[in-house]
Protein backbone atom coordinates (compact mmCIF):
# COMPACT_ATOMS: atom_id res chain seq x y z
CA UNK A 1 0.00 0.00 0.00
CA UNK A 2 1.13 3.13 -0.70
CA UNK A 3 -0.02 6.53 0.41
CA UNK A 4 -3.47 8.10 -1.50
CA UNK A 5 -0.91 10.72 -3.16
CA UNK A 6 0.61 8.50 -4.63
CA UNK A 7 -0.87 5.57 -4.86
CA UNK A 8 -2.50 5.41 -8.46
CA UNK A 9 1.44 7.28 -9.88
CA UNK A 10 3.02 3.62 -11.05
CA UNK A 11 5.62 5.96 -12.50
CA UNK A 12 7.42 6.57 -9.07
CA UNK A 13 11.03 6.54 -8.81
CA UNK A 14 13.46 6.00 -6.31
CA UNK A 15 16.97 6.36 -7.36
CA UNK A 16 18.36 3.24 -4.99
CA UNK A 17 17.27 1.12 -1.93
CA UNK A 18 18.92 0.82 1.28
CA UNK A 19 18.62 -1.60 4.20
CA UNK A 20 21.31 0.71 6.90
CA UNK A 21 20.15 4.13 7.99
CA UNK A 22 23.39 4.39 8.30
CA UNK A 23 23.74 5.38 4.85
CA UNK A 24 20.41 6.25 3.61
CA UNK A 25 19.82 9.02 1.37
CA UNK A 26 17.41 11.05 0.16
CA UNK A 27 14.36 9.50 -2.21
CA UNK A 28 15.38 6.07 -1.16
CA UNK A 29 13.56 3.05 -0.51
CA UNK A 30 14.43 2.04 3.10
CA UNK A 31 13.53 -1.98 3.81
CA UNK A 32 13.77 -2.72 7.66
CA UNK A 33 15.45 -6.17 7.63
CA UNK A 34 14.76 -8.22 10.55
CA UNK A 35 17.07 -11.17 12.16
CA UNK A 36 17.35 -12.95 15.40
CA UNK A 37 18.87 -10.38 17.17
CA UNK A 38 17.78 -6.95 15.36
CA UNK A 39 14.65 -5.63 13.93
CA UNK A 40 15.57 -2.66 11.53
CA UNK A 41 12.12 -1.10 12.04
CA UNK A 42 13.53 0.37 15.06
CA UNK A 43 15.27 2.81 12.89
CA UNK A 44 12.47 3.90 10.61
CA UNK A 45 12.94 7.33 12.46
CA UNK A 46 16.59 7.30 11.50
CA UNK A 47 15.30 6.71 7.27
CA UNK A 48 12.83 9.24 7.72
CA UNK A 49 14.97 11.85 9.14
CA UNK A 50 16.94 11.51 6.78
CA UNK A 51 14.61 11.92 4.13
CA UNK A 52 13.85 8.37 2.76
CA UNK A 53 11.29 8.42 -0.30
CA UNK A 54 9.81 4.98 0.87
CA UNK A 55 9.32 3.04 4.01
CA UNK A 56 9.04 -0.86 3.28
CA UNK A 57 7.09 -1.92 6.79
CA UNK A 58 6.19 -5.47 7.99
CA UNK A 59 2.36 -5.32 8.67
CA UNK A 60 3.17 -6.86 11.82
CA UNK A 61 5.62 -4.10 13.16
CA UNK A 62 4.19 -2.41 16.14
CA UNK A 63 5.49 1.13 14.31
CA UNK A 64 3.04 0.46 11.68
CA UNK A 65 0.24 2.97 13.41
CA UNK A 66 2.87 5.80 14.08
CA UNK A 67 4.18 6.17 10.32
CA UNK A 68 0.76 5.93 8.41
CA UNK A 69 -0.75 8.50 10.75
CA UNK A 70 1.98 10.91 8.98
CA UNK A 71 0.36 10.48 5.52
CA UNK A 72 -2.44 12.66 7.27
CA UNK A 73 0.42 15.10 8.98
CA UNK A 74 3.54 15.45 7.00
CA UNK A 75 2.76 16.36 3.47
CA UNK A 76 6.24 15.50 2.38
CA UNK A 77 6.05 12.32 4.31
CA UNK A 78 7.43 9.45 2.58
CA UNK A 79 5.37 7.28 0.40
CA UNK A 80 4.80 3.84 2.56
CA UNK A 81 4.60 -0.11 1.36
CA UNK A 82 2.95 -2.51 3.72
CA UNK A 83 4.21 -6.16 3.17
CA UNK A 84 3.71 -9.05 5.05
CA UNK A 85 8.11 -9.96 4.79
CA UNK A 86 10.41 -7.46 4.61
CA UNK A 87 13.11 -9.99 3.68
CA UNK A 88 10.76 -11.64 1.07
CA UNK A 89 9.70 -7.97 -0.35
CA UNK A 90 13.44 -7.05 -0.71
CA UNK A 91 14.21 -9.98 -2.66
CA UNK A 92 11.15 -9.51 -4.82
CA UNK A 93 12.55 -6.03 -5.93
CA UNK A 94 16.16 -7.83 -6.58
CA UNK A 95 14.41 -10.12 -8.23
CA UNK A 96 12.24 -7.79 -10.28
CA UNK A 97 14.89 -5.69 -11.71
CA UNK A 98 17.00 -8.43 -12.67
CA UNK A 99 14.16 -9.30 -14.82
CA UNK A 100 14.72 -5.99 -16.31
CA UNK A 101 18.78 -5.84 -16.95
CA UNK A 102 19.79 -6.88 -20.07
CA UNK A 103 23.03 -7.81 -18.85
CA UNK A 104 23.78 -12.18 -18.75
CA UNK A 105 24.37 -13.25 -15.28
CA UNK A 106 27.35 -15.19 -14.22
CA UNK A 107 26.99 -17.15 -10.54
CA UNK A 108 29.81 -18.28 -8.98
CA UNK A 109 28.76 -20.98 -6.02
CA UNK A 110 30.65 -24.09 -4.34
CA UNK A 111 32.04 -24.79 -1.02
CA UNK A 112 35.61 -23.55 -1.77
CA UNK A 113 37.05 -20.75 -4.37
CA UNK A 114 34.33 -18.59 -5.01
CA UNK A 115 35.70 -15.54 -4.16
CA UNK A 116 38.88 -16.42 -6.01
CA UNK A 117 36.47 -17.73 -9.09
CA UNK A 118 34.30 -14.86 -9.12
CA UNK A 119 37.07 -12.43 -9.48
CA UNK A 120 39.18 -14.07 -12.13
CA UNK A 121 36.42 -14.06 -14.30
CA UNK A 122 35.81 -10.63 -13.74
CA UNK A 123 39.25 -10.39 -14.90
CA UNK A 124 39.29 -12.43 -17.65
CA UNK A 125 36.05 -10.50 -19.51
CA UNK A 126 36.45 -6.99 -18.14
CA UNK A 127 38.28 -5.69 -21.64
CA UNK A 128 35.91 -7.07 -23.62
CA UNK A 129 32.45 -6.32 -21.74
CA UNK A 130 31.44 -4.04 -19.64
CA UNK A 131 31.56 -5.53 -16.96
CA UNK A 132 30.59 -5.54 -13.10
CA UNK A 133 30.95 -8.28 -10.21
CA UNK A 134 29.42 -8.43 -6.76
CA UNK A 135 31.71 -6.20 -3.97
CA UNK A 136 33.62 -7.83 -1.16
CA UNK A 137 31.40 -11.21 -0.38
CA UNK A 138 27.89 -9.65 -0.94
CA UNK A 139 26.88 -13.55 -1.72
CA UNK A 140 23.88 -13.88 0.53
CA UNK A 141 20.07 -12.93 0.68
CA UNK A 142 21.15 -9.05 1.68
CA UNK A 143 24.37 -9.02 0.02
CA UNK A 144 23.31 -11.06 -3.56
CA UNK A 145 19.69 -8.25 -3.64
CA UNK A 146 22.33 -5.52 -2.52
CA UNK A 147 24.44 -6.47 -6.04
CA UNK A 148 21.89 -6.90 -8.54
CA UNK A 149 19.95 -3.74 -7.21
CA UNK A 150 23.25 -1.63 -8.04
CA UNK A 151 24.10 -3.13 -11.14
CA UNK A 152 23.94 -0.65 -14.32
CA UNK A 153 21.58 -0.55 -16.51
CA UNK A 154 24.22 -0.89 -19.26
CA UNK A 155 26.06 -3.24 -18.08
CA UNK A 156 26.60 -6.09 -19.97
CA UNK A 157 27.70 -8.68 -17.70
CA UNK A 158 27.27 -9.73 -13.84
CA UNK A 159 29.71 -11.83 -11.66
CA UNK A 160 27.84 -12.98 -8.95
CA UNK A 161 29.02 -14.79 -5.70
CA UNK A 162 26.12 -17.33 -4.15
CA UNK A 163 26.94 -18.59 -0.80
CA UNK A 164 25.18 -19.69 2.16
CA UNK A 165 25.15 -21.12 5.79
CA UNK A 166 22.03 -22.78 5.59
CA UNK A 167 19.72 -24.75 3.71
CA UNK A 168 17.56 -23.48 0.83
CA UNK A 169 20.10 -20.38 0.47
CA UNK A 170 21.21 -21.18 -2.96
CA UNK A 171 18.23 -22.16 -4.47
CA UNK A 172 16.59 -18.73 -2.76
CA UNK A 173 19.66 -16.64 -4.57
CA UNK A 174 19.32 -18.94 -7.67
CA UNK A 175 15.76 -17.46 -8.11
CA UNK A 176 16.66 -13.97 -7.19
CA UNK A 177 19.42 -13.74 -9.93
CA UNK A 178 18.37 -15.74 -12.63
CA UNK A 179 22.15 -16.88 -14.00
CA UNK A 180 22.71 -17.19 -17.39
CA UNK A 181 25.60 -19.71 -16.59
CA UNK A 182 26.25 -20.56 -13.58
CA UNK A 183 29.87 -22.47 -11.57
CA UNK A 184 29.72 -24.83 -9.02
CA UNK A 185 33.98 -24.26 -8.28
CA UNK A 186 33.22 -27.92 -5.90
CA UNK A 187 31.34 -29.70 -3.25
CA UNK A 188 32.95 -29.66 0.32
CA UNK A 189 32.35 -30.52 3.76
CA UNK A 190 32.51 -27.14 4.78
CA UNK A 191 29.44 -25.46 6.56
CA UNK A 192 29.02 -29.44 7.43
CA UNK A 193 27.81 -28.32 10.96
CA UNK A 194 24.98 -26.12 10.06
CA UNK A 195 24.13 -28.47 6.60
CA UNK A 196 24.56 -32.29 8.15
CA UNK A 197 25.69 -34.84 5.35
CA UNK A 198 27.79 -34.64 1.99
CA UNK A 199 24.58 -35.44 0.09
CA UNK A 200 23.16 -32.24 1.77
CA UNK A 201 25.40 -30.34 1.09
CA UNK A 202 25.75 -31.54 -2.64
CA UNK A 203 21.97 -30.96 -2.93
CA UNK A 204 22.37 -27.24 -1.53
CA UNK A 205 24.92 -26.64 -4.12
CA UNK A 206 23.37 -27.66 -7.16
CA UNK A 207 20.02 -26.57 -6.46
CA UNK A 208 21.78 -23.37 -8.29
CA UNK A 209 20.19 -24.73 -11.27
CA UNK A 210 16.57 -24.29 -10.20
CA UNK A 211 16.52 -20.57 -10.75
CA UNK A 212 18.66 -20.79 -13.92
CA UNK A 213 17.61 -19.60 -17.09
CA UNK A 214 16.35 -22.88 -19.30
CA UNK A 215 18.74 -22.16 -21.83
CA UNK A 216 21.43 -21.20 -19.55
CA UNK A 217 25.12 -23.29 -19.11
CA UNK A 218 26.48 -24.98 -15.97
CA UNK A 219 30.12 -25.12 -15.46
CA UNK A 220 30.40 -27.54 -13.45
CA UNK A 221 34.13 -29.37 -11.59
CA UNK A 222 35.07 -32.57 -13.22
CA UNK A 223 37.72 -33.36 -10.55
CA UNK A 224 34.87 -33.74 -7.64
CA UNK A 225 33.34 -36.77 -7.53
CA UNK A 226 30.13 -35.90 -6.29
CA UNK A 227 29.36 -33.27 -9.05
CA UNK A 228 30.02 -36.10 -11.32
CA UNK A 229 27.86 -38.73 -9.95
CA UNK A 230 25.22 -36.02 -9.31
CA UNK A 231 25.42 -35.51 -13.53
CA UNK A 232 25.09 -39.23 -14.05
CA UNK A 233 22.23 -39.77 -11.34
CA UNK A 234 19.91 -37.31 -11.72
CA UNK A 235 21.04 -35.84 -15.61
CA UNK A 236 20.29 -32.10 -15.05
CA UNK A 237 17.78 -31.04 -17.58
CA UNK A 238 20.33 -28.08 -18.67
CA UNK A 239 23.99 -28.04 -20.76
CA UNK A 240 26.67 -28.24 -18.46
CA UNK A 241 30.46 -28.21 -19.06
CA UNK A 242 33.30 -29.78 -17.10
CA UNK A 243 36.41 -28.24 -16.21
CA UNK A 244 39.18 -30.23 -14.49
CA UNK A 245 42.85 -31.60 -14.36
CA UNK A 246 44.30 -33.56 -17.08
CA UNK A 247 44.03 -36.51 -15.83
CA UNK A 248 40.56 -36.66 -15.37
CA UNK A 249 39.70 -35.42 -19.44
CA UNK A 250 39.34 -38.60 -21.26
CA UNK A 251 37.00 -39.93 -18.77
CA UNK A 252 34.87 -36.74 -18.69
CA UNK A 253 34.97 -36.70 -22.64
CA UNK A 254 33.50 -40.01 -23.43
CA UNK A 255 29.99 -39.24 -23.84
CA UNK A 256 30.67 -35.93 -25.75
CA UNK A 257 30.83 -33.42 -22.77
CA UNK A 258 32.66 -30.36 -23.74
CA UNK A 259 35.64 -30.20 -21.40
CA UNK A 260 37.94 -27.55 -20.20
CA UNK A 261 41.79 -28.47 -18.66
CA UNK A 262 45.09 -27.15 -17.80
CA UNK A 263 48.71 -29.00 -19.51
CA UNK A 264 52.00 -28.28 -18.44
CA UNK A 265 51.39 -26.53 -14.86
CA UNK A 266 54.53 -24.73 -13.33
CA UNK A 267 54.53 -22.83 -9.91
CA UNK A 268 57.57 -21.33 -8.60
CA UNK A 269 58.25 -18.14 -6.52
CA UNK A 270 57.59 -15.83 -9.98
CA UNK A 271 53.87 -16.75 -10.23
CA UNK A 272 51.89 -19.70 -12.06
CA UNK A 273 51.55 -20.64 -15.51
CA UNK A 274 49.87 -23.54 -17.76
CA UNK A 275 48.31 -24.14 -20.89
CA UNK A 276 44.46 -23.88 -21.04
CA UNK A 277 42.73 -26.54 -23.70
CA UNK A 278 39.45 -27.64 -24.63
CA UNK A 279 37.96 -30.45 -26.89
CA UNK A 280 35.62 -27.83 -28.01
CA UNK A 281 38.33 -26.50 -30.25
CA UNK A 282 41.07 -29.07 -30.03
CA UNK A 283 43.50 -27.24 -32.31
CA UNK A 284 43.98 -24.47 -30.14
CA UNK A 285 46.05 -23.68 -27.05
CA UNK A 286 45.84 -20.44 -24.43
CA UNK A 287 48.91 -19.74 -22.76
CA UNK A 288 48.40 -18.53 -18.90
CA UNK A 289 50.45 -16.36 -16.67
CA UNK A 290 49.58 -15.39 -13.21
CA UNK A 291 52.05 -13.64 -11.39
CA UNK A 292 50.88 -15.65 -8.27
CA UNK A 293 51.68 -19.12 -7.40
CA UNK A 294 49.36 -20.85 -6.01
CA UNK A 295 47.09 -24.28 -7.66
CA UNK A 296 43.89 -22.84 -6.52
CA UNK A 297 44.11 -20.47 -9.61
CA UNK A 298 44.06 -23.04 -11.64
CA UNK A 299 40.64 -24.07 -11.71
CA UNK A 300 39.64 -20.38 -11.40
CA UNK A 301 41.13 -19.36 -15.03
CA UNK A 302 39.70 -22.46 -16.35
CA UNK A 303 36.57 -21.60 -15.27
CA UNK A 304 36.80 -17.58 -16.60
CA UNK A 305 38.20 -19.39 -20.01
CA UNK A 306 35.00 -21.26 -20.30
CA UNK A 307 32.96 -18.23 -19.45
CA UNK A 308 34.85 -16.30 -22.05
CA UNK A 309 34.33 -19.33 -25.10
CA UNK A 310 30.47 -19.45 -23.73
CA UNK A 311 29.96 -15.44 -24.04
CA UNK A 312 31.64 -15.97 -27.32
CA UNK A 313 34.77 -13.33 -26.70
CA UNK A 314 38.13 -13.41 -27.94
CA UNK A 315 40.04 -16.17 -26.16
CA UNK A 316 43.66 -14.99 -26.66
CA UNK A 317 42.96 -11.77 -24.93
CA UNK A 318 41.10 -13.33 -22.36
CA UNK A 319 44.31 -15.50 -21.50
CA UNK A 320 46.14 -12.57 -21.26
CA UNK A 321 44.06 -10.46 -19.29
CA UNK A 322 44.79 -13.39 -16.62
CA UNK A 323 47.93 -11.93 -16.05
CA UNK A 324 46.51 -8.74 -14.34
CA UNK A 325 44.90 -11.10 -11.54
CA UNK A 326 45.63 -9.69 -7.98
CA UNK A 327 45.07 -11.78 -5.15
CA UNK A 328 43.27 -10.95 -2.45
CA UNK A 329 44.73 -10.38 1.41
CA UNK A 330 45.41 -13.92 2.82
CA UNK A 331 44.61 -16.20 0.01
CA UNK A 332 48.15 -17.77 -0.90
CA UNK A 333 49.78 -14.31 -0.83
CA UNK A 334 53.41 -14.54 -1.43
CA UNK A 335 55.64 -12.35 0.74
CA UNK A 336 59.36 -12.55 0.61
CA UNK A 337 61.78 -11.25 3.16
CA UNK A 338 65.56 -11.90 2.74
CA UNK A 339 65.77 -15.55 1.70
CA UNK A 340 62.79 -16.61 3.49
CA UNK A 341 59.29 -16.99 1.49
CA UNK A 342 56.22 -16.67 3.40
CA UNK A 343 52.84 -17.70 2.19
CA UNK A 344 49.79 -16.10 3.74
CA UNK A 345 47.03 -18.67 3.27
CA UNK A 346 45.13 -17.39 6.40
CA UNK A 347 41.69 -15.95 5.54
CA UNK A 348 40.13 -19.11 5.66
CA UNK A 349 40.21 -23.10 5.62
CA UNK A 350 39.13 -26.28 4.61
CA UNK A 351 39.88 -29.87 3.61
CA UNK A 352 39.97 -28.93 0.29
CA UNK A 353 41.90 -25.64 0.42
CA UNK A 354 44.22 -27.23 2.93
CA UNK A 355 45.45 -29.73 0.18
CA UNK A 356 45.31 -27.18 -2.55
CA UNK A 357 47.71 -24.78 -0.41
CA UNK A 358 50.33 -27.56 0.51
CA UNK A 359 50.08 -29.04 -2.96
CA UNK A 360 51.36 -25.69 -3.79
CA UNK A 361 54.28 -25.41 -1.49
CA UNK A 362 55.70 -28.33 -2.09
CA UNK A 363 56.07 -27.43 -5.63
CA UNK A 364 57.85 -24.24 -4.68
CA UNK A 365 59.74 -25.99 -1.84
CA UNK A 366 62.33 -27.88 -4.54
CA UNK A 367 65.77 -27.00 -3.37
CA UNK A 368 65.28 -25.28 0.19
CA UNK A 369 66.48 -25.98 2.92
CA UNK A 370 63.30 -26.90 4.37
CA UNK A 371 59.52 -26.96 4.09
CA UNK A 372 57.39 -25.11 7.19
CA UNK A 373 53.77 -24.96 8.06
CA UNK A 374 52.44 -23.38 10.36
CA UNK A 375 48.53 -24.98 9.92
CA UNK A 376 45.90 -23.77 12.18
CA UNK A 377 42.41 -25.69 13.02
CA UNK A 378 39.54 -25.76 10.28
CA UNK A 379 35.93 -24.79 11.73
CA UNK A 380 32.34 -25.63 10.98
CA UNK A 381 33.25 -29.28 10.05
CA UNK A 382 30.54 -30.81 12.14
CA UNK A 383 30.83 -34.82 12.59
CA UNK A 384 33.37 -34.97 9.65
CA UNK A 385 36.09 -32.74 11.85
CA UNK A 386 37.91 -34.97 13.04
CA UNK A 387 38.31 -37.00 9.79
CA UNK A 388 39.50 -34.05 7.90
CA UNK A 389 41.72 -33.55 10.28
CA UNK A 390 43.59 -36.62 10.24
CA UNK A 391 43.52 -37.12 6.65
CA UNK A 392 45.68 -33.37 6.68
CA UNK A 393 48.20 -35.36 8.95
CA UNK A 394 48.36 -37.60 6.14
CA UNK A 395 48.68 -34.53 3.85
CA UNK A 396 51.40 -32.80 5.56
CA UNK A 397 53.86 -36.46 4.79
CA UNK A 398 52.52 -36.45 1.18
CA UNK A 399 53.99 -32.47 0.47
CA UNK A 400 57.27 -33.76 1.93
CA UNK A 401 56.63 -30.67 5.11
CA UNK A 402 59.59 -30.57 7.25
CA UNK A 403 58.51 -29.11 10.53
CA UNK A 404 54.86 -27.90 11.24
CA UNK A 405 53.45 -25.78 14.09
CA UNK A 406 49.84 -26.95 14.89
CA UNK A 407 47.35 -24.50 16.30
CA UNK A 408 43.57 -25.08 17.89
CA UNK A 409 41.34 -27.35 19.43
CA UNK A 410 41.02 -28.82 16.59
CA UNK A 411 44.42 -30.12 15.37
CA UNK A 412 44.43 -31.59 18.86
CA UNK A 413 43.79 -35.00 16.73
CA UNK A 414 46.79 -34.26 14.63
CA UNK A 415 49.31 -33.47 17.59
CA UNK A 416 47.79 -36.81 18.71
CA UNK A 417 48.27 -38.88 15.68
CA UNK A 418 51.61 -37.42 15.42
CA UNK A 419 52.69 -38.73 19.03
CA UNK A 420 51.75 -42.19 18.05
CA UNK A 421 53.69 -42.62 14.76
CA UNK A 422 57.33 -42.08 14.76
CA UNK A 423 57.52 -41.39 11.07
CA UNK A 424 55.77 -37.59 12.51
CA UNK A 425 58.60 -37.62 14.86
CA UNK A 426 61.34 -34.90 13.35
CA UNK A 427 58.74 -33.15 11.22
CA UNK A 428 56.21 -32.06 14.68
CA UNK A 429 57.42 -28.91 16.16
CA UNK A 430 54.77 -28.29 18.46
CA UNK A 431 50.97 -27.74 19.25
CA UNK A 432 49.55 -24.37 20.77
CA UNK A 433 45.75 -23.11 21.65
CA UNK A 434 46.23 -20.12 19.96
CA UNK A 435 48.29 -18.34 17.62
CA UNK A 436 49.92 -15.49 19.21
CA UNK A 437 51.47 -18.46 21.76
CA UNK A 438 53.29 -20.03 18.73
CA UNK A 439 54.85 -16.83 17.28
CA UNK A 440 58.34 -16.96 19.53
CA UNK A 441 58.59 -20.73 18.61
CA UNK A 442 57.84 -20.29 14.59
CA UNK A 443 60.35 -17.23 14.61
CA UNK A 444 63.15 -19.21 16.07
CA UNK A 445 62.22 -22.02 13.88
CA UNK A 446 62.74 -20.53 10.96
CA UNK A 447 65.68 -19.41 8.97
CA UNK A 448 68.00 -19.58 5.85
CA UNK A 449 66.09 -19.91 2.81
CA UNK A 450 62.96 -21.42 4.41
CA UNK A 451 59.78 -22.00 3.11
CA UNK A 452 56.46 -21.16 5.35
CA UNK A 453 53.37 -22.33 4.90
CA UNK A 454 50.88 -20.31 7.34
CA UNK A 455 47.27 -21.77 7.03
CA UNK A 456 44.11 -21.68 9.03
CA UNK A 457 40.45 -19.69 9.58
CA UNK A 458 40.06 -16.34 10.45
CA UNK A 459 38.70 -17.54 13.70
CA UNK A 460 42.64 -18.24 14.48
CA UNK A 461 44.07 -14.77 13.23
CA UNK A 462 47.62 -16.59 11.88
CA UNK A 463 48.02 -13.69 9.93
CA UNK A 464 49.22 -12.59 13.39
CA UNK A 465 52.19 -15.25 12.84
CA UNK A 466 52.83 -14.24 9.21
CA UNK A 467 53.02 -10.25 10.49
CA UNK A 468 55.65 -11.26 13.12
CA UNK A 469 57.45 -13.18 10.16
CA UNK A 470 57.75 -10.48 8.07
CA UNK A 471 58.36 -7.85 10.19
CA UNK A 472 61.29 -9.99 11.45
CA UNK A 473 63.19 -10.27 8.11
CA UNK A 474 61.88 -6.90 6.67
């Protein structure tokens, strides 16, 4: 409902909508978001001081009375919607100016890399189209409706992240944004606690596909197992793609899938480079340099290649765009100091990342002295914690690490399985509850022309232990 005024205009405009009265201006649309421990409609006096053009109200809010009764007081009072969910009418105006952009959609979901994904695409088409992608990790139902709602008009493409703690998130953001084509970078026990089994949390990922477009594309990771069974089982009624290593091709290939894969892969302390192929068009080859090592790129500019051949750009410059790729703080950021190389792998952590980011120093490791990690506890693994946990013990032997630093509750198992096998016994260096108790030990530890591995979630702060690292041999 609006007010009388204005109620019969359907020609009303509102040049953007907020859901902070922190930053509200004037003539916006001001939707009061409510969650377990706020109600933003205790700040509608906040949006209407500060001259908001609409108030979105939940017909249940007891402020309902008080702001109507200014349509008959304030004759520059704000215009007024009634709604039965705030959350659910916010998403409906997402949702109803997508439907209006011209511009395709790309969604970027999966339980590890979608940052990393969402950005190298960006990258990779940004010189070709214009182009926008979603800000910081705006990936979920106020961040994804906060995107799309400040998209341009003109713009001719979207990178979109989809994430999600819970279930029915990604088919909720599917819907909002209507991809065009849409990457699942993998399926991952993280978020395990909150989303119980790998066949939930499988389901939650590729329920993506539920608000796609029917003639959209789904890239989809040939080197996870689950992704691939899922294809086989339940044969998605839309094209899909694989991209993986190149080992896994000929298998993927059989029945006529296209396929995307790296040849040749080299990491060393100057950044990472391979050859990108696809059977699509077997006679040609794309040459990629990223001026960051790290394997977790890998898949990422495999993915932006396939989202560059599927929007029909120029390939060639799309490989080389790749190049201009900066990482982001604590994602396999390479700092050197002297002859010691630090890598910062500390934003965040998981089974899957954990592997990726000692894959990648022990291909950088050849001819140091030594190999160190410093690996801190991964969270939100639920029942399959401890699991994970040993199989990174495991992990740690195959990347040939020569002394590691273990930090958390839950590397407690580690420390543990370490004590018991005396093949651990010159390679453990110590356990600690937190961080900032490890830092003396690490910095005596380490020396020459050392290698350092520093991994764990934010919840752990070892970026602590890579700041005392650098500032030590600055």
């Amino acid at each position: 409902m609006q007010t009388e005024k204005n109620a019969a205009d359907s020609e009303r405009y509102y040049p953007s909508i907020s859901t902070d009265t922190r930053t509200v201006k004037a003539e916006e649309i001001f939707v009061p978001l409510r969650g377990d421990y706020f109600d933003g409609h205790h700040f509608l006096h906040e949006a209407y001081e500060r001259g908001a053009g609409m108030l979105v109200i939940a017909n249940d809010a007891p402020e309902k009375e008080e702001f109507l009764k200014l349509l008959d007081t304030d004759e520059d009072a704000p215009d007024i919607l009634m709604v039965e969910d705030t959350w659910k009418a916010y998403q409906d105006i997402a949702s109803g100016y997508r439907n209006v952009l011209e511009a395709s959609v790309i969604s970027v979901t999966g339980s590890v890399g979608k940052t990393t994904t969402r950005r190298m695409i960006y990258c990779m088409i940004e010189s070709q189209v214009r182009a926008e992608q979603s800000q910081r990790n705006y990936n979920n139902q106020v961040g994804l409706p906060r995107t799309i709602l400040s998209t341009n008009p003109k713009t001719q493409a979207l990178v979109a992240e989809l994430g999600m703690d819970r279930k029915g998130e990604i088919r909720t953001l599917s819907h909002i944004a209507r991809p065009d084509i849409s990457i699942i970078t993998g399926v991952g026990i993280s978020h395990a606690q909150y989303l119980g089994s790998t066949r939930d949390i499988l389901d939650e990922k590729t329920s993506v596909i539920d608000g796609m477009k029917s003639n959209g594309l789904l890239l989809i990771n040939g080197d996870d197992a689950l992704l691939e069974s899922w294809v086989f089982r339940d044969e998605p009624d839309i094209s899909y793609w694989y991209v993986c290593s190149e080992k896994n091709v000929g298998r993927l290939e059989r029945d006529g899938s296209p396929v995307f894969w790296a040849e040749h892969v080299r990491i060393d302390s100057e950044g990472l480079s391979f050859i990108g192929r696809s059977n699509l068009t077997p006679d040609e080859r794309w040459p990629i340099f990223l001026p960051h090592p790290g394997l977790h790129l890998v898949p990422a500019a495999l993915f932006g290649l396939a989202v560059v051949y599927a929007m029909g750009l120029n390939m060639q410059e799309a490989a080389a765009s790749a190049s201009k790729f900066v990482t982001t703080e604590h994602r396999q950021e390479l700092f050197k100091r002297g002859l010691v190389d630090i890598i910062d792998d500390t934003y965040n952590s998981s089974p899957e990342s954990l592997q990726s980011a000692l894959q990648t120093a022990h291909m950088m490791a050849g001819g140091r002295r030594r190999l160190i990690a410093v690996i801190g506890g991964m969270r939100e693994l639920g029942r399959y914690s401890k699991e994970a946990h040993l199989d990174a013990t495991n992990e740690l032997l195959c990347a040939d690490v020569d002394r590691v630093f273990l930090v958390g509750e839950e590397t407690k198992v580690m420390r543990d399985a370490m004590f018991s096998d005396p093949i651990f016994s010159s390679m453990f260096a110590g356990w600690y509850e937190t961080g900032e108790e490890a830092i003396n030990d690490v910095l005596e530890e380490v020396g020459g022309d050392d290698l350092v591995l520093v991994k764990a979630s934010r919840f752990y702060e070892l970026d602590h232990v890579v700041a005392a690292l650098i500032n030590r041999n600055a």
